[in-house]
N, C-alpha and C. Protein backbone atom coordinates (compact mmCIF):
# COMPACT_ATOMS: atom_id res chain seq x y z
N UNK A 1 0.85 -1.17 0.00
CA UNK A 1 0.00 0.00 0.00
C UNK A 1 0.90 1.23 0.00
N UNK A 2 0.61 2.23 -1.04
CA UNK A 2 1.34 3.42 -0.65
C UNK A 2 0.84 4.53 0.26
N UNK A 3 1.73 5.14 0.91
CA UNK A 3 1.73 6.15 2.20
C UNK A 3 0.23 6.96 1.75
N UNK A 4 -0.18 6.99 2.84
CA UNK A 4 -1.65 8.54 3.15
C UNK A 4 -1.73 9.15 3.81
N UNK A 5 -2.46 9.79 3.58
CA UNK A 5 -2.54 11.53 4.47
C UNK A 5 -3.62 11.11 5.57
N UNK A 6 -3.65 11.85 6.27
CA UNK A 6 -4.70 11.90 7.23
C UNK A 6 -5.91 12.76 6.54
N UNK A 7 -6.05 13.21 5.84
CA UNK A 7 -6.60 13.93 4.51
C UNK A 7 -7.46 12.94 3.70
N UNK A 8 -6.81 12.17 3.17
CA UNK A 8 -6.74 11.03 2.17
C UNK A 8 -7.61 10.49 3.23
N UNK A 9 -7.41 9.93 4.48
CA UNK A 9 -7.76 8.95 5.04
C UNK A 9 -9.70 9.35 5.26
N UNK A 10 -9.84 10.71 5.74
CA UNK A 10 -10.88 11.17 6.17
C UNK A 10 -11.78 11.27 5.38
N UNK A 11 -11.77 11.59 3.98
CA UNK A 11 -11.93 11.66 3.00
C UNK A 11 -12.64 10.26 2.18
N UNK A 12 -11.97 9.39 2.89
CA UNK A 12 -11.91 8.02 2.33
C UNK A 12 -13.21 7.58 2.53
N UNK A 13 -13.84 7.62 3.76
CA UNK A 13 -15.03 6.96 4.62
C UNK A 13 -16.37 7.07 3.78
N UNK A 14 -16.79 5.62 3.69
CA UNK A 14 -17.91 5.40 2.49
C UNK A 14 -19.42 5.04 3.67
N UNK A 15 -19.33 4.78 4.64
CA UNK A 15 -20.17 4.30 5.46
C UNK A 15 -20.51 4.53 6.41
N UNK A 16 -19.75 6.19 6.69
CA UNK A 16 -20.54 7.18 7.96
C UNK A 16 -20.48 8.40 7.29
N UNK A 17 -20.80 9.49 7.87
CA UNK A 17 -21.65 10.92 7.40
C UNK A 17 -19.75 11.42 7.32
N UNK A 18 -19.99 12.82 6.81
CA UNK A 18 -18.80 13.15 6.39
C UNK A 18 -18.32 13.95 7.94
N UNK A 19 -19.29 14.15 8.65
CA UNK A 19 -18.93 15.05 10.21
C UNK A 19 -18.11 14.12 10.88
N UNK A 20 -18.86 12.49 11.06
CA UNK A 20 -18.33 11.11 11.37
C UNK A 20 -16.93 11.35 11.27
N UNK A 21 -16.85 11.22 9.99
CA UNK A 21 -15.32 11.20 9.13
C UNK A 21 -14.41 12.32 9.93
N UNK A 22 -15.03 13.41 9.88
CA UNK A 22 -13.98 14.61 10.57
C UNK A 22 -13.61 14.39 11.70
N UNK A 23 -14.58 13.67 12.80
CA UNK A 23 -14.41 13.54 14.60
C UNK A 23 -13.39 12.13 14.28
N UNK A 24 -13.32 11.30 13.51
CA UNK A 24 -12.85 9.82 14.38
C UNK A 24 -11.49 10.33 14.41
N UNK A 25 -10.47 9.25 15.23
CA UNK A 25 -9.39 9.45 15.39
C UNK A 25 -8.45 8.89 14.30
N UNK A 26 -7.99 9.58 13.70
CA UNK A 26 -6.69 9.27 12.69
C UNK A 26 -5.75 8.57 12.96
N UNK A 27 -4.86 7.66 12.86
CA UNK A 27 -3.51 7.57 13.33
C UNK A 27 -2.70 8.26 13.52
N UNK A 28 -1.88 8.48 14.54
CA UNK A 28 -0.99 9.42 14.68
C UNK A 28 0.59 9.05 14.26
N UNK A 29 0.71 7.73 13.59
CA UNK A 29 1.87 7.15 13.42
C UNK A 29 1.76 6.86 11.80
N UNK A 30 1.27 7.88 11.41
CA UNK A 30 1.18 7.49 9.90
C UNK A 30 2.60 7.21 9.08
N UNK A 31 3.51 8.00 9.41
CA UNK A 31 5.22 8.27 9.23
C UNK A 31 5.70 7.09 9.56
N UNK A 32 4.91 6.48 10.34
CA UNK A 32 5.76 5.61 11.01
C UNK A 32 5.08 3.59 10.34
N UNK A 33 4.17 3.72 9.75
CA UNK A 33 3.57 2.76 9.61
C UNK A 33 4.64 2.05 8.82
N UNK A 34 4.15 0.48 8.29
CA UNK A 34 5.62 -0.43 7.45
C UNK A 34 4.80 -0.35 5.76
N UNK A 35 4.11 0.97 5.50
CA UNK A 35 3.40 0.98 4.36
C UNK A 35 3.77 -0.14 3.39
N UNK A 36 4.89 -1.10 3.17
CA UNK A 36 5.15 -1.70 2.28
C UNK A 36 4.73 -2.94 2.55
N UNK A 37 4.77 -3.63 3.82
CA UNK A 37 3.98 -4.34 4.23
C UNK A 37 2.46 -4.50 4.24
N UNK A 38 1.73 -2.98 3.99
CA UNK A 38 0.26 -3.13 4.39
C UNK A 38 -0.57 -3.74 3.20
N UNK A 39 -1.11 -4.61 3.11
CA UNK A 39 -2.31 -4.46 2.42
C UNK A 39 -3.97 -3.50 2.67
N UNK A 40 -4.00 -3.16 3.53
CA UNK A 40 -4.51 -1.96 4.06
C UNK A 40 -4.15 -1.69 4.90
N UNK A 41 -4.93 -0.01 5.39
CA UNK A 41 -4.50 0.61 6.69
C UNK A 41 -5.79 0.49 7.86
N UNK A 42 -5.15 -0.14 8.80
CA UNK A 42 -6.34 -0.35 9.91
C UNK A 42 -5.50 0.04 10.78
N UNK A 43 -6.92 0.31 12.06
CA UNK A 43 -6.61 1.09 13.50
C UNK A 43 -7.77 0.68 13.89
N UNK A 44 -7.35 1.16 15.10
CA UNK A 44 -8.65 1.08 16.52
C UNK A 44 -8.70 2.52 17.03
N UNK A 45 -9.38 2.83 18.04
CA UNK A 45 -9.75 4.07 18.23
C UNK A 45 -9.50 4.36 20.08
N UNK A 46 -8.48 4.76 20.64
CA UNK A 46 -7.84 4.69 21.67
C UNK A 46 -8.90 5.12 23.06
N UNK A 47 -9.68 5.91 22.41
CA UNK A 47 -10.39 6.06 23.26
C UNK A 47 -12.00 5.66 23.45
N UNK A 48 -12.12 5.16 22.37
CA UNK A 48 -13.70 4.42 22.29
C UNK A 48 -13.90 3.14 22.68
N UNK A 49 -13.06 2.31 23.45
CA UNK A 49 -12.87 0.91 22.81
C UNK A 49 -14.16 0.07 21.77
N UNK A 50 -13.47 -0.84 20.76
CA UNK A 50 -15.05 -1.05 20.55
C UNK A 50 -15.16 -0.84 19.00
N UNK A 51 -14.45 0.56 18.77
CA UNK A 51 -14.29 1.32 17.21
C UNK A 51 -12.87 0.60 16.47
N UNK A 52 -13.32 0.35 15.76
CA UNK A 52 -11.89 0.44 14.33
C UNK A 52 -12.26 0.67 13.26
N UNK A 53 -11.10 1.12 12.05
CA UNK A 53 -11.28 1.32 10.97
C UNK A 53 -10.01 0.83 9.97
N UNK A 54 -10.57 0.93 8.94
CA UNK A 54 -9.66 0.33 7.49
C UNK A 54 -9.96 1.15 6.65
N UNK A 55 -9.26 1.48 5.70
CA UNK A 55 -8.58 2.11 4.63
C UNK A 55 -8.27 1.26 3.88
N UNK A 56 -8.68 0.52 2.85
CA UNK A 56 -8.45 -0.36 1.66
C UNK A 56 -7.96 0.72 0.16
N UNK A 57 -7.48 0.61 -0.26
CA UNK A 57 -7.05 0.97 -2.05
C UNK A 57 -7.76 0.29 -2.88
N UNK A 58 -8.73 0.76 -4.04
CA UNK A 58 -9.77 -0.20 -4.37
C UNK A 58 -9.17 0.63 -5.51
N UNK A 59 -9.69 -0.18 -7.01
CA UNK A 59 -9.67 0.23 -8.50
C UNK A 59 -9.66 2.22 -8.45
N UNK A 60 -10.96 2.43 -7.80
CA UNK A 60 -12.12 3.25 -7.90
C UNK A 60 -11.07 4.60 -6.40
N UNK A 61 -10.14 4.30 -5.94
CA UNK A 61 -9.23 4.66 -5.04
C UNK A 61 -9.73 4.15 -3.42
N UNK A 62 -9.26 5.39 -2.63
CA UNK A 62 -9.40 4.67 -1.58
C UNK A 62 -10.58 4.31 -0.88
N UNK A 63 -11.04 3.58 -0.03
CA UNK A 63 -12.15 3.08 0.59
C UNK A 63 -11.94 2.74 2.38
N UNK A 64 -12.70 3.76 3.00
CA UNK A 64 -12.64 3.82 4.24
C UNK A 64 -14.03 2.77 4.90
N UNK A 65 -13.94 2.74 6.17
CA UNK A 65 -14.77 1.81 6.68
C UNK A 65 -14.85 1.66 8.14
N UNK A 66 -15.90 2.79 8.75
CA UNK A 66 -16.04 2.22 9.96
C UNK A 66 -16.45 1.18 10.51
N UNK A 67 -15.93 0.51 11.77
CA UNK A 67 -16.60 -0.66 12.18
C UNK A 67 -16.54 -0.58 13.90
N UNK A 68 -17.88 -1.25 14.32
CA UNK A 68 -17.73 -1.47 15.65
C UNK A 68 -17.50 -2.98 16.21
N UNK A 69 -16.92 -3.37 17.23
CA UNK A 69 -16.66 -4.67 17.72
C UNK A 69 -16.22 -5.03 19.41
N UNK A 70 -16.59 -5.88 19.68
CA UNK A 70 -16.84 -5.81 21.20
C UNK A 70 -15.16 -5.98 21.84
N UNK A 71 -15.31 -5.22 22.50
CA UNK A 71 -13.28 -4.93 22.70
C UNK A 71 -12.63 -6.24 22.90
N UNK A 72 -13.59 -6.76 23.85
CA UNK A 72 -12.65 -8.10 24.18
C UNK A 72 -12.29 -9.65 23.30
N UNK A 73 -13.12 -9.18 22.68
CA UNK A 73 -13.14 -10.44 21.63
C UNK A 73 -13.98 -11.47 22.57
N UNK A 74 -13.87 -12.77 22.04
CA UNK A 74 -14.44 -13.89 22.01
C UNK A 74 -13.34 -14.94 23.49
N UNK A 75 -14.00 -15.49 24.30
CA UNK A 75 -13.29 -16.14 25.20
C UNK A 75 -12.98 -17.53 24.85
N UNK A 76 -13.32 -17.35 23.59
CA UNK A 76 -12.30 -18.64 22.94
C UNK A 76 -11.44 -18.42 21.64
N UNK A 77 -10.34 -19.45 21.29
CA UNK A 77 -9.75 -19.48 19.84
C UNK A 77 -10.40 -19.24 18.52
N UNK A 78 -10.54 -18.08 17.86
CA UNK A 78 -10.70 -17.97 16.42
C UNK A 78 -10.16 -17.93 15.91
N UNK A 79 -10.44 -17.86 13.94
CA UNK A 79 -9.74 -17.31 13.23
C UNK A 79 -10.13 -16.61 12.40
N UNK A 80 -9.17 -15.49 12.36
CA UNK A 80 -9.70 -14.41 11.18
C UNK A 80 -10.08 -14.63 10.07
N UNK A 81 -10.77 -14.08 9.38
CA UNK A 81 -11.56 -14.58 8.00
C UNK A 81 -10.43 -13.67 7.06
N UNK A 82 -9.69 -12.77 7.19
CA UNK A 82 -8.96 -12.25 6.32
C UNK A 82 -7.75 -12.95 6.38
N UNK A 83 -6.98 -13.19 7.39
CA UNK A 83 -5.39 -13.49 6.94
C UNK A 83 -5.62 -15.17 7.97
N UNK A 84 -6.45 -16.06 7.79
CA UNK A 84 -6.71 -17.00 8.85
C UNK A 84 -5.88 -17.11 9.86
N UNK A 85 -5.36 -16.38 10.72
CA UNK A 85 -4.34 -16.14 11.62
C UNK A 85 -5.55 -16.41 12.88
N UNK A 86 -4.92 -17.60 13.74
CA UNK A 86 -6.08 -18.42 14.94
C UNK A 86 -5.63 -17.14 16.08
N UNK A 87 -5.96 -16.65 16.40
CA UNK A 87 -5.84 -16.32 18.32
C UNK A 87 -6.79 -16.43 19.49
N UNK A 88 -6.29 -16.75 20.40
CA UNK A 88 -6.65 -17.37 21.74
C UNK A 88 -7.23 -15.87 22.28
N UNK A 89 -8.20 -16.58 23.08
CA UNK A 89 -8.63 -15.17 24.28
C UNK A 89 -8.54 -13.78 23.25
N UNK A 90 -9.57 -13.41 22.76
CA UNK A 90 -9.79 -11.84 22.83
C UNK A 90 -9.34 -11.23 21.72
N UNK A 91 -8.35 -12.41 20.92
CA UNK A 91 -7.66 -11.84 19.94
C UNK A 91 -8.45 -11.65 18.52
N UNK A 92 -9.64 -12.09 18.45
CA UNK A 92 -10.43 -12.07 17.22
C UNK A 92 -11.92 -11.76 17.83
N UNK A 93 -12.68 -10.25 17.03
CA UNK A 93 -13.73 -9.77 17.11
C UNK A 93 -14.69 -10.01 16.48
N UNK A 94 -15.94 -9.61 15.83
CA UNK A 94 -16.45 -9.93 14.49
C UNK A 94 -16.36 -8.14 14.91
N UNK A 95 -16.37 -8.25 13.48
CA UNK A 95 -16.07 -6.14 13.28
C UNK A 95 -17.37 -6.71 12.46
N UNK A 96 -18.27 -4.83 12.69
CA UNK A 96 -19.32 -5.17 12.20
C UNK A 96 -19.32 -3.51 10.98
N UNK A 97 -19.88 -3.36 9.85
CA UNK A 97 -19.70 -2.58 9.58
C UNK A 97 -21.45 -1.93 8.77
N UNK A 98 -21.72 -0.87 9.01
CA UNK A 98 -22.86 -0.94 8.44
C UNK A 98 -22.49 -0.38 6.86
N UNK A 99 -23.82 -0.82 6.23
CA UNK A 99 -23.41 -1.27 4.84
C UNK A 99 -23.41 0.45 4.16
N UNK A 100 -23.29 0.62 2.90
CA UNK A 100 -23.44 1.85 2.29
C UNK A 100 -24.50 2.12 1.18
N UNK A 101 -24.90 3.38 1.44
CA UNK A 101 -25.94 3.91 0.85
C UNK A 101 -27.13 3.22 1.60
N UNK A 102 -28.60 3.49 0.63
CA UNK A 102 -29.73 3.59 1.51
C UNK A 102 -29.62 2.53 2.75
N UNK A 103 -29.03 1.31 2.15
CA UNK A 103 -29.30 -0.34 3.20
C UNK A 103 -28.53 0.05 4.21
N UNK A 104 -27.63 1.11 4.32
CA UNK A 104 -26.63 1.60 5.29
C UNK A 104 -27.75 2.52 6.38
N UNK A 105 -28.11 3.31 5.76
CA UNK A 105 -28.87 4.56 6.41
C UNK A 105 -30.45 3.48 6.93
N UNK A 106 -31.00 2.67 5.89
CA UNK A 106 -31.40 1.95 7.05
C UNK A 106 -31.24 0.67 8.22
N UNK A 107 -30.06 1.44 8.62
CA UNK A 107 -29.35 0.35 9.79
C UNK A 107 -29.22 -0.92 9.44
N UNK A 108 -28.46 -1.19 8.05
CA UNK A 108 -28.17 -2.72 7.62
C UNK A 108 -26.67 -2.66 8.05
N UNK A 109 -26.20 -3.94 8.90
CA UNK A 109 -24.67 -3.91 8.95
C UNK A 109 -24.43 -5.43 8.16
N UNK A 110 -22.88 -5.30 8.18
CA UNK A 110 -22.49 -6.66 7.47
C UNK A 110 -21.24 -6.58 8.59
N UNK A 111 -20.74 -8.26 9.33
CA UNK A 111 -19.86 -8.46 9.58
C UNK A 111 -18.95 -9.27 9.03
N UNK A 112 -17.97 -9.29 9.72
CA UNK A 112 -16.87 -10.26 10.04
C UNK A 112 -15.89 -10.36 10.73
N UNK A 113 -15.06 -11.81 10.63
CA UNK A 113 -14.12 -11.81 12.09
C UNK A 113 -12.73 -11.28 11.71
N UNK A 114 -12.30 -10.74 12.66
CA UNK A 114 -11.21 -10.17 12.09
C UNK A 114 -9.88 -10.24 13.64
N UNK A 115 -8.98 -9.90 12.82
CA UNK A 115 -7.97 -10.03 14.27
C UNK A 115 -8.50 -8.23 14.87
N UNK A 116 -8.51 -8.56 15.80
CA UNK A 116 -8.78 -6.92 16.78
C UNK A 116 -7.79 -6.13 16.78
N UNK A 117 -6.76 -6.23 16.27
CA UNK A 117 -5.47 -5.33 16.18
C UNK A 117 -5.42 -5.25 14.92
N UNK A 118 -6.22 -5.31 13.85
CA UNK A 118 -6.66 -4.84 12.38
C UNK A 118 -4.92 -4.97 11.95
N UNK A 119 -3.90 -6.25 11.98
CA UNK A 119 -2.68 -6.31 11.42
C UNK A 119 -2.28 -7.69 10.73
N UNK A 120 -3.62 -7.63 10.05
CA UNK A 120 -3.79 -8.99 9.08
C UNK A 120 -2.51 -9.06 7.64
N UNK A 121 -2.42 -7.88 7.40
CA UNK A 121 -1.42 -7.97 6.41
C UNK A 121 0.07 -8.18 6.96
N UNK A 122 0.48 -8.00 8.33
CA UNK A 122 1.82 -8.57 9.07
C UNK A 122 1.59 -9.81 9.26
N UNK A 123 0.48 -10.70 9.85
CA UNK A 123 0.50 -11.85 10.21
C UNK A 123 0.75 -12.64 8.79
N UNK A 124 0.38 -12.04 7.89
CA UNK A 124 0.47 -13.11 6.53
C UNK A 124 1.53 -13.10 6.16
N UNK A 125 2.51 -11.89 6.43
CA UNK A 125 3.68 -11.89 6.18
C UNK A 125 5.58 -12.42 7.21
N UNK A 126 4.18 -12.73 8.06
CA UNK A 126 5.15 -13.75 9.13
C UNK A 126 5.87 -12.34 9.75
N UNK A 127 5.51 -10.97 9.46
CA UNK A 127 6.26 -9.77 10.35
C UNK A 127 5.51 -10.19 11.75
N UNK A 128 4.72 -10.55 12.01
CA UNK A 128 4.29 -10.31 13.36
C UNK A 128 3.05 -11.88 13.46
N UNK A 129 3.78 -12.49 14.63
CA UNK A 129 3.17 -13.38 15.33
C UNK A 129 1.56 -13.22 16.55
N UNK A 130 0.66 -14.04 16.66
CA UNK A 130 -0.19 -13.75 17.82
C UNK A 130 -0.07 -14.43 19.13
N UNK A 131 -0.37 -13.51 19.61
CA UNK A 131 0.31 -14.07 21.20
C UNK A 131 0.11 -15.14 21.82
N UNK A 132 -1.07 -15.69 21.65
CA UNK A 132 -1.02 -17.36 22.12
C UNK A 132 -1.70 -17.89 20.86
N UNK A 133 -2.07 -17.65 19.68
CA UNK A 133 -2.53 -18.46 18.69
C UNK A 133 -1.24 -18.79 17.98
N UNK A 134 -2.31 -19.24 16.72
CA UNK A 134 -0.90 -19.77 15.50
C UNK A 134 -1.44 -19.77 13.88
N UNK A 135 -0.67 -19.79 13.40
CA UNK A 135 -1.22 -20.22 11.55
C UNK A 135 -1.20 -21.44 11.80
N UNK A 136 -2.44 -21.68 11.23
CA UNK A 136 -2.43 -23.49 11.05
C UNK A 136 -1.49 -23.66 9.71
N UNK A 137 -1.05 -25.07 9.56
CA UNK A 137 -0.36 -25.66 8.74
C UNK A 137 -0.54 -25.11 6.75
N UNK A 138 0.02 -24.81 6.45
CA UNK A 138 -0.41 -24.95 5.17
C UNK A 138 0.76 -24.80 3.77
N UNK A 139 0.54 -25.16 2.40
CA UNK A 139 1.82 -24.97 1.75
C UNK A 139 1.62 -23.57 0.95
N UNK A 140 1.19 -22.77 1.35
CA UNK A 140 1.12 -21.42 0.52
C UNK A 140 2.43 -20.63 0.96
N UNK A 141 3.08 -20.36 -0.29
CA UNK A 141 3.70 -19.10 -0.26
C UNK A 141 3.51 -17.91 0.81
N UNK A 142 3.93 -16.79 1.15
CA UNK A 142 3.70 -15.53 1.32
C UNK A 142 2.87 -14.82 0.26
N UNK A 143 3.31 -14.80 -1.37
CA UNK A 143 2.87 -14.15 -2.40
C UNK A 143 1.29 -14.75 -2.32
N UNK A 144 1.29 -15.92 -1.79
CA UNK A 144 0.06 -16.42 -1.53
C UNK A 144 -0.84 -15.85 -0.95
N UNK A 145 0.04 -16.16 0.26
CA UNK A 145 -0.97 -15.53 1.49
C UNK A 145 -1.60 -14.52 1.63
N UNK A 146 -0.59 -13.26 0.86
CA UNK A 146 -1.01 -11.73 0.78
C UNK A 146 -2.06 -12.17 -0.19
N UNK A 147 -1.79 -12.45 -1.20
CA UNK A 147 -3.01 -12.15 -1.92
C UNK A 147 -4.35 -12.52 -1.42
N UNK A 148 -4.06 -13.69 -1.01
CA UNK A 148 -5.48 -13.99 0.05
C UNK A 148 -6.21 -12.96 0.81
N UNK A 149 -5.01 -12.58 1.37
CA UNK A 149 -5.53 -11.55 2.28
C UNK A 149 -6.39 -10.16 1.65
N UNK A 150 -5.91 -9.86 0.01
CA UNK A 150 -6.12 -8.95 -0.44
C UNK A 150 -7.92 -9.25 -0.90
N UNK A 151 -7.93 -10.44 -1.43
CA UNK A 151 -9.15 -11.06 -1.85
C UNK A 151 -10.00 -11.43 -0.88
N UNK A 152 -10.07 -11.51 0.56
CA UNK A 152 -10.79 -11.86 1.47
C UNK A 152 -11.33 -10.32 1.94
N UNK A 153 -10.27 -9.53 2.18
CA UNK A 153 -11.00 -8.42 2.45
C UNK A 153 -11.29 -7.08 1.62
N UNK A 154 -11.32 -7.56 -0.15
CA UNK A 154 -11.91 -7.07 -0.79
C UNK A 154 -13.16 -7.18 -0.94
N UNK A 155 -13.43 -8.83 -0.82
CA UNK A 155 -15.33 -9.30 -0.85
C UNK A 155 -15.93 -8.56 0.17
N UNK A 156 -15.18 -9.02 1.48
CA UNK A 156 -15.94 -8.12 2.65
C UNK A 156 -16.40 -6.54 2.30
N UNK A 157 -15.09 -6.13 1.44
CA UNK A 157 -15.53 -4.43 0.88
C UNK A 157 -16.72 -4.63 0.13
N UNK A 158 -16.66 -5.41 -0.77
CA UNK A 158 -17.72 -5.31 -1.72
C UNK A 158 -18.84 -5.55 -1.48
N UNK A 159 -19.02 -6.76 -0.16
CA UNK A 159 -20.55 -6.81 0.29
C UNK A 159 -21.56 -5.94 0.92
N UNK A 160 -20.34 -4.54 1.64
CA UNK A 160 -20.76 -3.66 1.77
C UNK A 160 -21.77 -2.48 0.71
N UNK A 161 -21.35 -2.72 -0.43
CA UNK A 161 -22.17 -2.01 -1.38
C UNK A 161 -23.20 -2.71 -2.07
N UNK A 162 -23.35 -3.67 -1.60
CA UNK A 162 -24.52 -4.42 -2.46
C UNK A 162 -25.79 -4.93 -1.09
């Protein structure tokens, strides 16, 4: 993914009001992110618990996405539906996102599970491990994996508009 603005980012949001967009919290480590690593940009929201968001790069450019999810996760082992990365205790939410346009405005959401530290594109890339889970076994590449990752949470984008 290449570098964004906090501009870019605010700008981005397809699935809350544009005021929404102005109040949430930005990252403050944008400088600092491993942009080459990302397949998108996700965060949580430091002071809401509960809130996160993503920033995907779509054909059509960027695509923002609020979501809410219960802080603690699940008191058992899941796995993420984007980068299947298993974690124990708390480590996987279902992020819920409401959908866009009218089915949005009338309170339609769409979920899914996701790691709660929205850093699905490190786990696929073996940059970053979960603290008591694991990748299950498998013979895919990396070039693999990312792409997986790119295609799992593109559908999720797309189910949002339909």
């Amino acid at each position: 993914m290449d570098a964004i603005t906090e501009r870019d980012i605010r700008a981005s949001f397809v699935n809350c009001s544009k005021g929404e967009a102005k109040r949430l919290p930005a990252p403050r480590d944008l400088a600092d992110r491993p942009w080459e690593d990302l397949d998108f940009l996700g965060w949580t929201d430091p002071a809401y618990p509960g809130r996160g968001y993503i920033v995907v790069t779509r054909e059509t450019g960027l695509v923002g996405i609020a979501m809410r999810f219960e802080p603690n996760g699940s008191g058992k082992s899941q796995m993420c539906t984007v980068c299947l990365t298993t974690h124990t205790r708390g480590g996987i939410a279902l992020m819920s996102a409401g959908k866009v346009g009218d089915a949005g405005r009338a309170g339609n959401t769409l979920g899914t599970y996701m790691c709660i530290d929205l850093a699905c594109s490190l786990y696929a890339r073996g940059k970053k491990k979960p603290a008591l889970g694991s990748r299950y076994r498998e013979d895919l590449g990396p070039e693999e994996k990312i792409a997986r990752v790119r295609e799992n949470l593109h559908a999720f984008v797309d189910r949002l508009f339909h």
